[in-house]
C-alpha atoms as a PDB file:
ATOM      1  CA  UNK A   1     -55.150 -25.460  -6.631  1.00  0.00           C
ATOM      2  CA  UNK A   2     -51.954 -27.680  -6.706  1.00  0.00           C
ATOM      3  CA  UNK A   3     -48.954 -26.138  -8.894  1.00  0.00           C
ATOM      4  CA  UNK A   4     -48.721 -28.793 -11.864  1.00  0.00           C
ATOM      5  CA  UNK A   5     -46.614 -27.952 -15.103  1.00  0.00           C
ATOM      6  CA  UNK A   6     -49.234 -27.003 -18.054  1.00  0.00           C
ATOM      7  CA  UNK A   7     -48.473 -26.196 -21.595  1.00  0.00           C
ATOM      8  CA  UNK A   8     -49.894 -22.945 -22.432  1.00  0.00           C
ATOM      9  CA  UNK A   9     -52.739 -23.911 -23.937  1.00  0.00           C
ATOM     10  CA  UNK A  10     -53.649 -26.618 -20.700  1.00  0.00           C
ATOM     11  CA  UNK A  11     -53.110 -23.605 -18.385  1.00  0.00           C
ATOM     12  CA  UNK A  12     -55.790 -21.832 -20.575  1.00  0.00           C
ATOM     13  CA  UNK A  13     -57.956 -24.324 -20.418  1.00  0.00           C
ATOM     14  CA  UNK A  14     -57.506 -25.603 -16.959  1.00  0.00           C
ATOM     15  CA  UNK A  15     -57.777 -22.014 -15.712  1.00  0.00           C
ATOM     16  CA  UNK A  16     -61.450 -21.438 -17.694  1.00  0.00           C
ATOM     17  CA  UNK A  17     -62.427 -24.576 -15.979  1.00  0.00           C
ATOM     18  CA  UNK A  18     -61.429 -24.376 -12.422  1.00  0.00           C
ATOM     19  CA  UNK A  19     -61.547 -20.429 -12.253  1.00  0.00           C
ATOM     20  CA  UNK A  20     -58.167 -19.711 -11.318  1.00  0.00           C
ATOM     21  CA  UNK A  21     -55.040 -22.669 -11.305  1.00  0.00           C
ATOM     22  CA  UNK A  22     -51.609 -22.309  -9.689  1.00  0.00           C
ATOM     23  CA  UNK A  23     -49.195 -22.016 -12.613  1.00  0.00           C
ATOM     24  CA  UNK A  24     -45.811 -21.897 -10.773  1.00  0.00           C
ATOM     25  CA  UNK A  25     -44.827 -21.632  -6.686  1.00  0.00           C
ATOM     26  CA  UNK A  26     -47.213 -18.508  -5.846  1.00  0.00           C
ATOM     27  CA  UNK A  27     -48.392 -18.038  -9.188  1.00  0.00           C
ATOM     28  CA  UNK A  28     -51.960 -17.681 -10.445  1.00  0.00           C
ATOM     29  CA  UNK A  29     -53.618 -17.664 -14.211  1.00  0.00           C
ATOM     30  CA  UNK A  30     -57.332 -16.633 -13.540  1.00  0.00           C
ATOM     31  CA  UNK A  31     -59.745 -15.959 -15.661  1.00  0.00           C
ATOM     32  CA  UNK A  32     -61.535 -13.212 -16.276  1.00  0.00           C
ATOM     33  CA  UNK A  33     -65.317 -14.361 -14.413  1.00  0.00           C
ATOM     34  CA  UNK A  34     -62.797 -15.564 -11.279  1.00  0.00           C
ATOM     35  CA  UNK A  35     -61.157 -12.484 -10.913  1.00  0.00           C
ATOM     36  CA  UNK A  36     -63.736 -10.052 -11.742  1.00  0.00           C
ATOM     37  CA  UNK A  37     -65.759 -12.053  -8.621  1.00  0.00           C
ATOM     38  CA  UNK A  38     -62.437 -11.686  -6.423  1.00  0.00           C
ATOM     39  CA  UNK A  39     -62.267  -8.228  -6.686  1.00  0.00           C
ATOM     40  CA  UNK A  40     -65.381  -7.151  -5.717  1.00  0.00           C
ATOM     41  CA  UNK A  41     -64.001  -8.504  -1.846  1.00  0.00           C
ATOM     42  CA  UNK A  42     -61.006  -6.448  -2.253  1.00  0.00           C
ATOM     43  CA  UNK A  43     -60.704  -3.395  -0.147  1.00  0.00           C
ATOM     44  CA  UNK A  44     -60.429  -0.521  -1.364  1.00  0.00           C
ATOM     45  CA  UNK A  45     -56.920   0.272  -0.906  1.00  0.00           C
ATOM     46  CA  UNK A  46     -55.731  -2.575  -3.148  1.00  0.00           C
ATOM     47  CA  UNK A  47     -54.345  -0.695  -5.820  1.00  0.00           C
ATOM     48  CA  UNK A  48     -56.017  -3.584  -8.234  1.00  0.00           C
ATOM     49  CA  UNK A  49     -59.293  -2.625  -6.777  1.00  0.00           C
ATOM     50  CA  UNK A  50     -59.957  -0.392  -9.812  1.00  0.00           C
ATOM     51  CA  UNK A  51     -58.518  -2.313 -12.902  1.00  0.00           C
ATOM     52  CA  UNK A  52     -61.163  -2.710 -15.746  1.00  0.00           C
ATOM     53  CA  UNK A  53     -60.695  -6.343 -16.031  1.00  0.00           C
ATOM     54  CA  UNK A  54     -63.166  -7.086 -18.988  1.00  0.00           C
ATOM     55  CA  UNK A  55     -59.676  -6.385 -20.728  1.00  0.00           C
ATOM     56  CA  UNK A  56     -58.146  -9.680 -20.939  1.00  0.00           C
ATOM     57  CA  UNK A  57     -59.796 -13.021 -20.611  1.00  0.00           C
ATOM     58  CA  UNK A  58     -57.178 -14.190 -18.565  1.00  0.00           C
ATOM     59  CA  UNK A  59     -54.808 -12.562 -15.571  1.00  0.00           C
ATOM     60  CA  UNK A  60     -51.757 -13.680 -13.813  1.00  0.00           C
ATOM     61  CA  UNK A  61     -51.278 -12.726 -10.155  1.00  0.00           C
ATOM     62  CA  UNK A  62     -48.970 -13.537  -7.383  1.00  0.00           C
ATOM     63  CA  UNK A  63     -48.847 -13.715  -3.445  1.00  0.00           C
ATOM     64  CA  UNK A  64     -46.339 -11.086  -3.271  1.00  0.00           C
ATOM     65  CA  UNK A  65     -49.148  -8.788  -4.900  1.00  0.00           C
ATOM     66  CA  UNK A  66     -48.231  -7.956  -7.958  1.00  0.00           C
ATOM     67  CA  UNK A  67     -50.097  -5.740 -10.184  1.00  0.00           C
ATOM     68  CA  UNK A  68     -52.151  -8.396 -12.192  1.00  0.00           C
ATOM     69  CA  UNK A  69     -50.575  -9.260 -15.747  1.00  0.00           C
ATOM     70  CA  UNK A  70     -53.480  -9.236 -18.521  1.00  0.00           C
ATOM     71  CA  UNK A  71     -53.066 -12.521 -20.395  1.00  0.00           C
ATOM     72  CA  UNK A  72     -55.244 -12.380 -24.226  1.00  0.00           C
ATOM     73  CA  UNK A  73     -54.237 -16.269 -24.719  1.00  0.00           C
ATOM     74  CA  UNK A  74     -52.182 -19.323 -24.890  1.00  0.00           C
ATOM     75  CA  UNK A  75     -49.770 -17.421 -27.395  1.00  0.00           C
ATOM     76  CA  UNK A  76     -49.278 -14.816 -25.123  1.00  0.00           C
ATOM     77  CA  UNK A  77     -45.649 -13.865 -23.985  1.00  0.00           C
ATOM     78  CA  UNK A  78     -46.275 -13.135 -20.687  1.00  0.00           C
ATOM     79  CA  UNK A  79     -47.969 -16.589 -20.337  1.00  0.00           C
ATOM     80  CA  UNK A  80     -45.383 -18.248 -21.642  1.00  0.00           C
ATOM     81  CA  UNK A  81     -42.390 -17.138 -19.531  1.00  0.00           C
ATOM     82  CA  UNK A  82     -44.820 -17.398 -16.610  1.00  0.00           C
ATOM     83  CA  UNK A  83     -44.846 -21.174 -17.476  1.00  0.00           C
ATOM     84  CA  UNK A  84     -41.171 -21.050 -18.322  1.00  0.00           C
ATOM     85  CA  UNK A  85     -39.838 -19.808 -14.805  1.00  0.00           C
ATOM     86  CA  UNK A  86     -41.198 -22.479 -12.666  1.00  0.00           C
END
């Protein structure tokens, strides 16, 4: 996916339709069905492996592999500065 600038709410949206979207350089919202299918490929050493992700509907991850950010929605803070430090 090609980094574009999104409001929240078009990152929420784009993400629920396309699975996963690039939301800044090396920055990923996915949502929850996307990343709950990624991580069953995972090995078992990724420290991610084991995170309950039915927690959020939405999760922001990076390539430098951070550990993934639970977003609940396009008022979420986390989203937003995501957006914000593109």
């Amino acid at each position: 996916m090609k980094s574009e600038s999104y409001t929240p709410a078009e990152s929420i949206q784009a993400a629920q339709a396309e699975g996963y979207i690039e939301i800044s350089s090396g920055v990923y919202l996915h949502s929850q069905e996307n990343i709950v299918a990624e991580q069953q490929d995972w090995s078992d050493e990724d420290g991610a492996k084991h995170i309950d992700f039915s927690k959020a509907p939405f999760w922001i991850t990076d390539d430098s592999g951070m550990v993934p950010m639970p977003i609940y929605g396009e008022d979420d803070d986390d989203l937003i500065k995501a957006l914000a430090d593109d």
